[in-house]
Protein backbone atom coordinates (compact mmCIF):
# COMPACT_ATOMS: atom_id res chain seq x y z
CA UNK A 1 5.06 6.67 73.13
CA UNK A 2 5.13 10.21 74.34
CA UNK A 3 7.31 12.39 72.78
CA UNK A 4 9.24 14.61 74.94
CA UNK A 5 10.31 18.34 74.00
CA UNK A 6 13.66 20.30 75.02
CA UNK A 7 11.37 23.15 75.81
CA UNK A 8 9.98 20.56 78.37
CA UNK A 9 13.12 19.69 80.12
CA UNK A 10 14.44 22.19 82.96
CA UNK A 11 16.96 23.66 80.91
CA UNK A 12 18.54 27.10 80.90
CA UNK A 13 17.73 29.34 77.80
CA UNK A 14 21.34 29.22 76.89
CA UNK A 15 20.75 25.35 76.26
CA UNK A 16 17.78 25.68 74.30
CA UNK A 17 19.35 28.45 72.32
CA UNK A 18 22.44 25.57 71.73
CA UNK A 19 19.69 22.42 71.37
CA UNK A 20 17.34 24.53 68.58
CA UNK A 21 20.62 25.83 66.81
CA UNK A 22 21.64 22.00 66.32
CA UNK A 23 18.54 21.65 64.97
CA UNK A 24 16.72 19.25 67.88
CA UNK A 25 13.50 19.88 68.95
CA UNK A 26 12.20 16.72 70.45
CA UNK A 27 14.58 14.61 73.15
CA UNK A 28 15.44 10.94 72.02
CA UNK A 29 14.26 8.22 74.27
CA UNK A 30 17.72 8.28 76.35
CA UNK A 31 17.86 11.68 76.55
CA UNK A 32 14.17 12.21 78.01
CA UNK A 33 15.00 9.49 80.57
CA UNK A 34 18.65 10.25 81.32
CA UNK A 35 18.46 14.12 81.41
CA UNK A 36 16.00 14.86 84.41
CA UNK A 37 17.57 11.98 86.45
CA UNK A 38 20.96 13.37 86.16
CA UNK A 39 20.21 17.05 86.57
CA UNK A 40 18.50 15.65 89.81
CA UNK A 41 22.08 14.64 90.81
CA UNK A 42 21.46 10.73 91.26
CA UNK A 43 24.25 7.96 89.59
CA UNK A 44 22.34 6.21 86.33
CA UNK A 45 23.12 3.30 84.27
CA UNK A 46 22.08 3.33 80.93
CA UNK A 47 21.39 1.09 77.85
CA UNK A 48 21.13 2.39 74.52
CA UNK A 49 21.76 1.81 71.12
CA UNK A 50 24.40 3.36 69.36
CA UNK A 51 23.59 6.54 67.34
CA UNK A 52 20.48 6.87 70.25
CA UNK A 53 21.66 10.73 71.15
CA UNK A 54 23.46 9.17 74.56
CA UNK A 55 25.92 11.34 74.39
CA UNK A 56 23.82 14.97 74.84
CA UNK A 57 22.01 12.63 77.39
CA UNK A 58 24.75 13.07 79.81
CA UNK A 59 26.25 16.45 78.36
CA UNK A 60 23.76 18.82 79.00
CA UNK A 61 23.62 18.06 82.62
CA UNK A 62 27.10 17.66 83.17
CA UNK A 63 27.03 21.96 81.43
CA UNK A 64 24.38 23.02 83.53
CA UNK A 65 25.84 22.28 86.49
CA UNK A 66 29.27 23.43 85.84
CA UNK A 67 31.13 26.63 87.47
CA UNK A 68 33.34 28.22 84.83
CA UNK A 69 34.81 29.91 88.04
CA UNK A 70 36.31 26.29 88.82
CA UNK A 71 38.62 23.73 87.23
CA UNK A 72 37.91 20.61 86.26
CA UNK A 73 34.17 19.03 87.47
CA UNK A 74 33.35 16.79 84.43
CA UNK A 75 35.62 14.03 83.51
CA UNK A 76 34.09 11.69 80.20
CA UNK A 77 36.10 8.60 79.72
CA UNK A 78 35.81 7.06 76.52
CA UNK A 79 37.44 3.34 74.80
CA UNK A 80 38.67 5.09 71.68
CA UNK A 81 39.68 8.11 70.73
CA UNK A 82 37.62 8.90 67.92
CA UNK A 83 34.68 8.77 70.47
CA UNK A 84 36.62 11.27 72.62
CA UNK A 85 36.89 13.74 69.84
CA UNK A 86 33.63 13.22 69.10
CA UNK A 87 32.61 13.82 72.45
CA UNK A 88 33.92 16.54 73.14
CA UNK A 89 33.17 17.97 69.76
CA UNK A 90 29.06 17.63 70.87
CA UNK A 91 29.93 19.48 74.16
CA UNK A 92 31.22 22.27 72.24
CA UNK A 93 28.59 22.80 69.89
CA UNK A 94 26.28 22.55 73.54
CA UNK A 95 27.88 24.79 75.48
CA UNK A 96 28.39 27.37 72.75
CA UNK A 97 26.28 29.99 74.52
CA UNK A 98 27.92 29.76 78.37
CA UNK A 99 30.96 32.22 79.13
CA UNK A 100 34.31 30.92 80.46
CA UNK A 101 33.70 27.05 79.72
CA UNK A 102 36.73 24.94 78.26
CA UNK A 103 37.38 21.04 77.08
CA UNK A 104 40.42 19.17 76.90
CA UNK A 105 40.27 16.07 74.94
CA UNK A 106 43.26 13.76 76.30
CA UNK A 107 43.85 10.50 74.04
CA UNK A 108 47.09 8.64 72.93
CA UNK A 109 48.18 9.01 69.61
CA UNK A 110 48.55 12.81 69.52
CA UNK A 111 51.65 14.37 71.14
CA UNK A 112 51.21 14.99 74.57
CA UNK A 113 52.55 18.61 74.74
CA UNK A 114 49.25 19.54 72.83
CA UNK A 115 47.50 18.70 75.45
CA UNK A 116 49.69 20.02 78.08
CA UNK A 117 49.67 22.78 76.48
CA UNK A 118 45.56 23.36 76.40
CA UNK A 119 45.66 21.89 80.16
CA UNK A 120 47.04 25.01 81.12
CA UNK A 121 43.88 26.95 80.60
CA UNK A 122 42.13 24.76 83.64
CA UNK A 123 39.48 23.25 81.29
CA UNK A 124 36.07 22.60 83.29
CA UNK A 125 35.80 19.33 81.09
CA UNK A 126 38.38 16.77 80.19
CA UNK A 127 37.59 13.82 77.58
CA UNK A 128 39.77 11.16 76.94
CA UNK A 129 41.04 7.64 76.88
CA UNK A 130 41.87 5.49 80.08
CA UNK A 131 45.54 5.29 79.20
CA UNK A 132 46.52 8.80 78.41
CA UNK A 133 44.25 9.96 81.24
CA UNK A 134 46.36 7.97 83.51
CA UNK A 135 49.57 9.43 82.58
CA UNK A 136 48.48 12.80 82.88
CA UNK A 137 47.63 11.84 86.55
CA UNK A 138 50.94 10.40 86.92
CA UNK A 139 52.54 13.51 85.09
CA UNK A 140 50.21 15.75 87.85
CA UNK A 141 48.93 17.76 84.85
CA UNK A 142 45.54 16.19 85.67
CA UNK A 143 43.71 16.38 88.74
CA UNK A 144 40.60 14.58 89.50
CA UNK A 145 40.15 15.74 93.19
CA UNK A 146 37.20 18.83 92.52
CA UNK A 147 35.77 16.24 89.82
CA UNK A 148 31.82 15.85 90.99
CA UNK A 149 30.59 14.13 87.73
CA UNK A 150 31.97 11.34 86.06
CA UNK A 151 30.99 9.57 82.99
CA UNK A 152 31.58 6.13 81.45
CA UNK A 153 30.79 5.95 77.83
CA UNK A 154 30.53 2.85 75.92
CA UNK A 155 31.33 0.87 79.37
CA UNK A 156 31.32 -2.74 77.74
CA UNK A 157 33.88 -2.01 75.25
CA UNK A 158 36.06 -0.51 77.32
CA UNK A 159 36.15 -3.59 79.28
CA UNK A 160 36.36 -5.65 76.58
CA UNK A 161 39.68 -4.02 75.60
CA UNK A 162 40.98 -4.76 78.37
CA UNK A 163 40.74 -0.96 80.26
CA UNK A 164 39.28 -2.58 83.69
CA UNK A 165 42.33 -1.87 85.49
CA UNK A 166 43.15 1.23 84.09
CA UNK A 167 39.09 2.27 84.56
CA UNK A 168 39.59 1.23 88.40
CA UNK A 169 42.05 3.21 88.76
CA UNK A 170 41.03 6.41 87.39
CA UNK A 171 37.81 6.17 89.50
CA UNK A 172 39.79 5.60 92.87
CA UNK A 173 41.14 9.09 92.41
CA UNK A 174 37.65 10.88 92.07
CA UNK A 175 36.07 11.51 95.41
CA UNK A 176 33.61 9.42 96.57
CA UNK A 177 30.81 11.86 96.69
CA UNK A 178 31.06 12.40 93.03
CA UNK A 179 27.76 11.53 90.44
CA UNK A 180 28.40 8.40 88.00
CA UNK A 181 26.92 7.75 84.90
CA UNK A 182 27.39 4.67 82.91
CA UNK A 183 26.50 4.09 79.43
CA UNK A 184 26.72 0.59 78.02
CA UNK A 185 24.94 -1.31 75.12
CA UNK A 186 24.71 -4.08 77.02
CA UNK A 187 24.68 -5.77 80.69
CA UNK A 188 27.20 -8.14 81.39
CA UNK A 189 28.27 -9.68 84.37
CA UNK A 190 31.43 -7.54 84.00
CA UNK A 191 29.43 -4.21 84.00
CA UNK A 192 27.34 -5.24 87.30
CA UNK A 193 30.13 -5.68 88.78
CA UNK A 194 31.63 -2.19 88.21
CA UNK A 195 27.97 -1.35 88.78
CA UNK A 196 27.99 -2.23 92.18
CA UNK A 197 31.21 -1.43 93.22
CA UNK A 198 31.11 2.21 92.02
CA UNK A 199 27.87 3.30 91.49
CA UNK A 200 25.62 4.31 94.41
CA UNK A 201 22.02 3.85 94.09
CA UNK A 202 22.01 4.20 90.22
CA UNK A 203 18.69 4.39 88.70
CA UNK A 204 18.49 1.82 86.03
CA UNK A 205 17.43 3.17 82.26
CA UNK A 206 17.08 0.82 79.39
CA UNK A 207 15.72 2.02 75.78
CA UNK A 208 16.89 -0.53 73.94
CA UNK A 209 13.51 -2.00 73.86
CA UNK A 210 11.61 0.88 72.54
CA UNK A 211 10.59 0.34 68.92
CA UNK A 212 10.66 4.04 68.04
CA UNK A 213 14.16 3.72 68.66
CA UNK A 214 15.51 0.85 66.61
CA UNK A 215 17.27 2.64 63.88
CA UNK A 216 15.38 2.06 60.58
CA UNK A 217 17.94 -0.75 59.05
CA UNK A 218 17.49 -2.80 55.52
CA UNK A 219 19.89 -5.01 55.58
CA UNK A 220 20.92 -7.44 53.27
CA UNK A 221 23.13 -9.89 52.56
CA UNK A 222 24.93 -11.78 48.95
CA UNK A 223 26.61 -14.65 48.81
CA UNK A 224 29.55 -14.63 46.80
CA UNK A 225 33.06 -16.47 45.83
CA UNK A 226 36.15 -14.21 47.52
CA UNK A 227 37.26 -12.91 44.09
CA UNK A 228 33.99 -11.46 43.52
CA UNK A 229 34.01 -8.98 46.59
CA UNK A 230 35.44 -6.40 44.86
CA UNK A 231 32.91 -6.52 41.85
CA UNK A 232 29.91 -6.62 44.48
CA UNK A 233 31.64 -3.91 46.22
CA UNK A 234 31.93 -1.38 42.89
CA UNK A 235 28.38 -2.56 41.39
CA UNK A 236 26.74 -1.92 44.87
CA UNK A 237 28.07 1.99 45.23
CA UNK A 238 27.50 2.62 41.43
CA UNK A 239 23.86 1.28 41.54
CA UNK A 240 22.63 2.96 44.32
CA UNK A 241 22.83 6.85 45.40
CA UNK A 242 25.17 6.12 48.30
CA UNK A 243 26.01 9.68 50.01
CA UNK A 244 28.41 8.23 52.27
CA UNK A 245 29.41 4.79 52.95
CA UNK A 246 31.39 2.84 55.58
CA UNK A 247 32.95 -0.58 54.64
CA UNK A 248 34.16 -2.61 57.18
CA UNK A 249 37.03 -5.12 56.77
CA UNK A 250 38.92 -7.06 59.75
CA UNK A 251 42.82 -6.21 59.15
CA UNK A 252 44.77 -3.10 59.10
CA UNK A 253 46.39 -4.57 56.04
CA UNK A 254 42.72 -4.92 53.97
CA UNK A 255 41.88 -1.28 54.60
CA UNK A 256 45.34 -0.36 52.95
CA UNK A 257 44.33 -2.98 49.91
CA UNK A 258 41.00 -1.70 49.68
CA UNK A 259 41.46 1.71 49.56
CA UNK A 260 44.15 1.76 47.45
CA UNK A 261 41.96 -1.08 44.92
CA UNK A 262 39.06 2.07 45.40
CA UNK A 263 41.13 4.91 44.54
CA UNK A 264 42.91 3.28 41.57
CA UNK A 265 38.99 3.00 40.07
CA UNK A 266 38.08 6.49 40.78
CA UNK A 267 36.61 6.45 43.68
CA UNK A 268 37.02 9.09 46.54
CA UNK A 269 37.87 6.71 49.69
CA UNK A 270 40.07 6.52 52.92
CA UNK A 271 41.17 4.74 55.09
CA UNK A 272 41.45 4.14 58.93
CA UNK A 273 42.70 1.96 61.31
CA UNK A 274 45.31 1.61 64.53
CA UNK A 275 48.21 1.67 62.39
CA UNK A 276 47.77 5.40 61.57
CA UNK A 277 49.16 8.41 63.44
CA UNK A 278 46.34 10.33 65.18
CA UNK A 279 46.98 13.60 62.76
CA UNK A 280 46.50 11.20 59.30
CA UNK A 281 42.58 9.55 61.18
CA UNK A 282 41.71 13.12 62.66
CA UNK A 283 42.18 14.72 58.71
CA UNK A 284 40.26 11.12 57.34
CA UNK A 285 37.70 11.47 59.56
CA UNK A 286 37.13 15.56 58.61
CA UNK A 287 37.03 14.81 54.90
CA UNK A 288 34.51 12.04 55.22
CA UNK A 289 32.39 14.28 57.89
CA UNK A 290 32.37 17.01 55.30
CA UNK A 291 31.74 14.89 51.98
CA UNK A 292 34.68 15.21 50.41
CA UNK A 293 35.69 11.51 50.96
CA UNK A 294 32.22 9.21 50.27
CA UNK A 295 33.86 5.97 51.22
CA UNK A 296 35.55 5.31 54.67
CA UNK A 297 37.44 1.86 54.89
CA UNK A 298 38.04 0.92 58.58
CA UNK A 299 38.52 -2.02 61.39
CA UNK A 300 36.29 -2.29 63.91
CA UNK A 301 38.21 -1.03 66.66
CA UNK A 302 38.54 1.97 64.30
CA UNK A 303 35.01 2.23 63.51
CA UNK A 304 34.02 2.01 67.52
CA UNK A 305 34.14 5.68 67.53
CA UNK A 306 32.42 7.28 64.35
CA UNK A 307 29.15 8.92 64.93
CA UNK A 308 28.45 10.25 62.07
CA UNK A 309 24.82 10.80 61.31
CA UNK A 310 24.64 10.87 57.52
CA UNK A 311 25.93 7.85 56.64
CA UNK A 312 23.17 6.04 54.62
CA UNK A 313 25.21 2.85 54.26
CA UNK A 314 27.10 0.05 56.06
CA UNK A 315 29.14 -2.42 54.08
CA UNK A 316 30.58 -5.64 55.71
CA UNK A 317 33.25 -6.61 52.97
CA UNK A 318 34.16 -8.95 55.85
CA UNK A 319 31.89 -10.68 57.86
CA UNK A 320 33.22 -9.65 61.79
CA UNK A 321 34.96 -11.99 63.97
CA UNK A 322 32.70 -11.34 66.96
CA UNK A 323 28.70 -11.27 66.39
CA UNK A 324 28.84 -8.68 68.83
CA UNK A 325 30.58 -6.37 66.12
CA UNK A 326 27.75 -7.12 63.47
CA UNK A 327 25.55 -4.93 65.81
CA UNK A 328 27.69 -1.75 66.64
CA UNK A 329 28.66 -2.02 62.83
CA UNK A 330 25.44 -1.73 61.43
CA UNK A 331 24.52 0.62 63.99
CA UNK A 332 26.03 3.24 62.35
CA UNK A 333 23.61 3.95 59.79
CA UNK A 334 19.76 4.83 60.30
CA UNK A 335 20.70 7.97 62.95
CA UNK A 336 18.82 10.36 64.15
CA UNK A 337 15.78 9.14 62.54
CA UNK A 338 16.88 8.33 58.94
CA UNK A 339 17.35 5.28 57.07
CA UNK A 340 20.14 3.46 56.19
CA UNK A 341 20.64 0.15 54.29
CA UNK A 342 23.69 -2.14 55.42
CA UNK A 343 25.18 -5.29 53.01
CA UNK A 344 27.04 -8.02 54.30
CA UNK A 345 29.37 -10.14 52.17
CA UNK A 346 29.36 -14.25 52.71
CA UNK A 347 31.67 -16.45 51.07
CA UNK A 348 30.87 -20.39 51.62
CA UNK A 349 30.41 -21.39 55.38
CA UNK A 350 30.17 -18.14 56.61
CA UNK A 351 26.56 -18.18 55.61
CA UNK A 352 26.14 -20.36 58.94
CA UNK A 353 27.71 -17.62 60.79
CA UNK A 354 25.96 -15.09 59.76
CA UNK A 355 22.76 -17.20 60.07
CA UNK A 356 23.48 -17.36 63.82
CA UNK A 357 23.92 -13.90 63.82
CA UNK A 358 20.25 -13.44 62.58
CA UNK A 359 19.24 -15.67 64.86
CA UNK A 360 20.42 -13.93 67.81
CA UNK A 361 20.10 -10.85 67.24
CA UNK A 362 16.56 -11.02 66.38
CA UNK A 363 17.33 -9.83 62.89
CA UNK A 364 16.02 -9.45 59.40
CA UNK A 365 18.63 -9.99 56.63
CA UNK A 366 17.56 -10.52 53.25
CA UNK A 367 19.25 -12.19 50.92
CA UNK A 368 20.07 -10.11 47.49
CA UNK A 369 21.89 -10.64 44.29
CA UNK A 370 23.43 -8.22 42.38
CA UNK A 371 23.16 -8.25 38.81
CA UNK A 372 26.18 -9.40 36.34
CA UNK A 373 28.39 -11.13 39.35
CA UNK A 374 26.65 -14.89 38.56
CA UNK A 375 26.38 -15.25 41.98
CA UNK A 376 25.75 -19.38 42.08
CA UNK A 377 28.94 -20.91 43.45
CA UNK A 378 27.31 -23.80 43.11
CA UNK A 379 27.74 -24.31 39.40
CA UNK A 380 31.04 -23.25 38.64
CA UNK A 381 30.61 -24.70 35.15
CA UNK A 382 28.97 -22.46 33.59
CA UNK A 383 31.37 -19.40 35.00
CA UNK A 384 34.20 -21.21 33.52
CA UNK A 385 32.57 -21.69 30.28
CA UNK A 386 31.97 -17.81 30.20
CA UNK A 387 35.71 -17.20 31.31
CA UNK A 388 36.97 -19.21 28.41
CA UNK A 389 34.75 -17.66 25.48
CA UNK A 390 36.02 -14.82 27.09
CA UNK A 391 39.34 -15.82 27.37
CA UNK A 392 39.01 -16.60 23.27
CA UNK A 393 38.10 -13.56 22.11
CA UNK A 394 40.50 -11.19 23.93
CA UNK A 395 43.48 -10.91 22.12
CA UNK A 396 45.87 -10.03 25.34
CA UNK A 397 47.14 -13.49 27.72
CA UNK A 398 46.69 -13.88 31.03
CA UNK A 399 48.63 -11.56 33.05
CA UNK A 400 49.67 -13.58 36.57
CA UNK A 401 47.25 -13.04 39.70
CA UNK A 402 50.28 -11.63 41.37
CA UNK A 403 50.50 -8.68 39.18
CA UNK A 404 48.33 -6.05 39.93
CA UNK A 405 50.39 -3.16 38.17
CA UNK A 406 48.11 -1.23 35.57
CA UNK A 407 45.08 -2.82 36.43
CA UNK A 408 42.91 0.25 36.24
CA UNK A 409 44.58 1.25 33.11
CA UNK A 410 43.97 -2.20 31.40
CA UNK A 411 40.21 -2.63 32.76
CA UNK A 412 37.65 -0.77 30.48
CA UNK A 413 35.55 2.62 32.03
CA UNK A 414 33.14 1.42 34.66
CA UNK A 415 29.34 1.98 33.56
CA UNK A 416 26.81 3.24 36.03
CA UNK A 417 24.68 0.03 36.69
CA UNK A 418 27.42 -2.75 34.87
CA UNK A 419 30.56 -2.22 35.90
CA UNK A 420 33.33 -5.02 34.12
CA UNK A 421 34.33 -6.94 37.02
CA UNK A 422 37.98 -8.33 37.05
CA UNK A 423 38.01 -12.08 36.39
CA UNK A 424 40.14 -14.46 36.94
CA UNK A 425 41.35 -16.02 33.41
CA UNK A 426 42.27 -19.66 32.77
CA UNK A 427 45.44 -20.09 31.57
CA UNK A 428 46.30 -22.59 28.49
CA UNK A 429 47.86 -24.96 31.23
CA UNK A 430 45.36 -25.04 33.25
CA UNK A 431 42.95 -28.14 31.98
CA UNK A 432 39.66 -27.47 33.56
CA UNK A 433 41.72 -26.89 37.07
CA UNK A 434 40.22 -23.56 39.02
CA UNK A 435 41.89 -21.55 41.75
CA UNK A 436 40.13 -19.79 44.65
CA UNK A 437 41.30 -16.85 46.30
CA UNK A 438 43.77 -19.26 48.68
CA UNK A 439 45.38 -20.41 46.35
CA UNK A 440 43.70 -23.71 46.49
CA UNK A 441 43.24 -25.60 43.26
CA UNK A 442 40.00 -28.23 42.73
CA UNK A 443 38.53 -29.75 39.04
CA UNK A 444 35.26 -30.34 38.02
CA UNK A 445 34.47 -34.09 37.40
């Protein structure tokens, strides 16, 4: 396919000065599609894959037509706000070379006078979430009545979170002869919809099917018993050079376990998910941007908005609820050119699941084992032979499975390429009875 350069693009010298400075050269699929079309002025909806450069796509229009001698003209809204911040982070960084341009980001979570406070400059650009945007129109601190270019980023999850209302109403206070741009993943019936009813004439761009876009992806998969997550877990980041790693788990209450499980090994993770205040995920999210945290623990909703483009790999402790979720979690690895590697875990039927998932999705997972774990569930025997030798030759008793007090003290130093892993051991009592992670007990006949 033919590669497209900024220096191709009618752009002003102070965005190629901003572009080359960031270090781009050539325009990603999205961008070389979206750009012209939008500096043209016409309404666009556009598919692309996370971490395809969508969000310069509609940026550097939206600054080069901007009058710093007016208030607001560009109005992003976004379904999280870590893709706000993020958002408005890459106009920043874009706009670095105009005079007189400002950004609001507007998002719940962070106390409001903040942001009244930095309205008062008349920004030309406000990001932000449907619901706080919506109660600064309320509160009249917001305007949207000299707004001539609206975008809608990540379209199909804000409707799937249940912002349609709140989306519908935002747009009835721009004026009709604004621009629209829509960005979605996908196409749903939901998104034609708002399609129709609010875009006019939108030129249609897809580059989801270009290959040289399909972020470079290994991804693998091991099937294990519950209790051996952790072990998989610690074994994977100690075997491999992981610069920065994102680990996905489905409950607020699992990142907290996690995390606090990583730390108390020694390794530098954090945590984030819905339950936090804004401040705690805006100071996460800085240390794992600047390498001083290599682990991030997070949700999905969480993880919607990180754009990150270093991380190298994507672990699915959990397998997600929604196949959807597989693909915007994996998706955030192999950016901006670079591979990544992503490692799902599967306990029992959830191989089925995440067969389906392959299926669908037209991917490639591999399966993998990982040394030392004994990963055949299917003879059990022979693990609980090991566990009782074991359990023989340690001089200590079983400590309960409630008790996790002094774990990391009691386990021995973790070796690069063999770490110990923490097994479960039989108790005198038990005669030949095992218990899963549930809590479920079952004996071998």
């Amino acid at each position: 396919m033919q590669k497209t350069k900024f220096e191709e693009l009618n752009l002003s010298q102070h965005m190629k000065k901003a572009v080359a400075e960031m270090g781009f050269s050539e325009a990603t699929p999205i961008q070389a599609a979206a750009i012209p079309v939008l500096i043209e002025g016409r309404d666009i909806i556009a598919q692309a894959r996370t971490g395809s450069g969508k969000t310069a796509a509609f940026a550097i229009p939206a600054i080069e037509r901007i009058d710093a001698r007016r208030g607001l003209q560009t109005l992003v809204v976004c379904p999280t706000r870590e893709l706000a911040i993020q958002v408005t982070e890459e106009f920043r960084r874009l706009f670095k070379y105009y005079d007189g341009l400002t950004i609001v980001t507007a998002y719940g979570g962070q106390d409001i006078s903040i942001q009244l406070r930095a309205l008062t400059q008349h920004p030309q650009i406000v990001v932000g979430t449907p619901g706080r945007l919506i109660d600064h129109m309320w509160r009249g601190t917001i305007r949207l009545d000299e707004v001539n270019f609206v975008v809608l980023d990540e379209a199909d999850e804000m409707l799937n979170m249940g912002f349609r209302d709140d989306v519908e109403d935002i747009l009835s206070y721009v004026p009709q002869s604004r621009q629209t741009a829509m960005f979605s993943a996908t196409m749903s019936p939901d998104i034609m919809r708002l399609m129709k009813k609010h875009l006019k004439n939108p030129v249609h761009i897809d580059t989801t099917d270009h290959k040289n876009e399909v972020p470079k992806i290994e991804q693998l998969y091991c099937e294990l018993l519950e209790t051996q997550k952790f072990d998989a877990l610690t074994s994977i980041i100690d075997q491999r050079d992981i610069k920065a790693a994102l680990i996905f788990v489905n409950t607020k209450s699992m990142v907290d376990r996690l995390v606090s499980r990583l730390s108390g090994a020694g390794y530098r993770a954090r945590g984030i998910h819905g339950g936090h205040e804004q401040c705690r995920r805006e100071m996460v999210m800085n240390s794992f941007r600047d390498g001083s945290v290599k682990i991030l623990v997070a949700t999905d909703v969480a993880g919607r908005g990180i754009d990150i483009s270093d991380i190298d790999t994507v672990i699915n402790y959990d397998l997600p609820r929604d196949d959807e979720d597989y693909t915007h979690r994996i998706g955030r690895t192999g950016r901006a050119g670079k591979l990544g590697t992503s490692f799902t875990f599967v306990v029992g039927k959830e191989l089925y699941d995440l067969k389906r998932i392959e299926k669908n999705g037209g991917f490639n997972i591999q399966r993998m084992d990982i040394a030392g774990l004994g990963q055949k569930p299917s003879r059990p025997e022979a693990k609980r032979r090991v566990e009782t030798d074991r359990t023989k030759d340690s001089a200590p008793a079983a400590r309960s499975p409630k008790s996790t007090t002094g774990d990391a003290a009691r386990r021995p130093a973790s070796k690069k390429n063999g770490r110990t892993g923490e097994k479960r051991q039989p108790s005198s009592h038990d005669e030949g009875w095992i218990t899963d992670s549930t809590g479920f007990k079952y004996k071998l006949i």
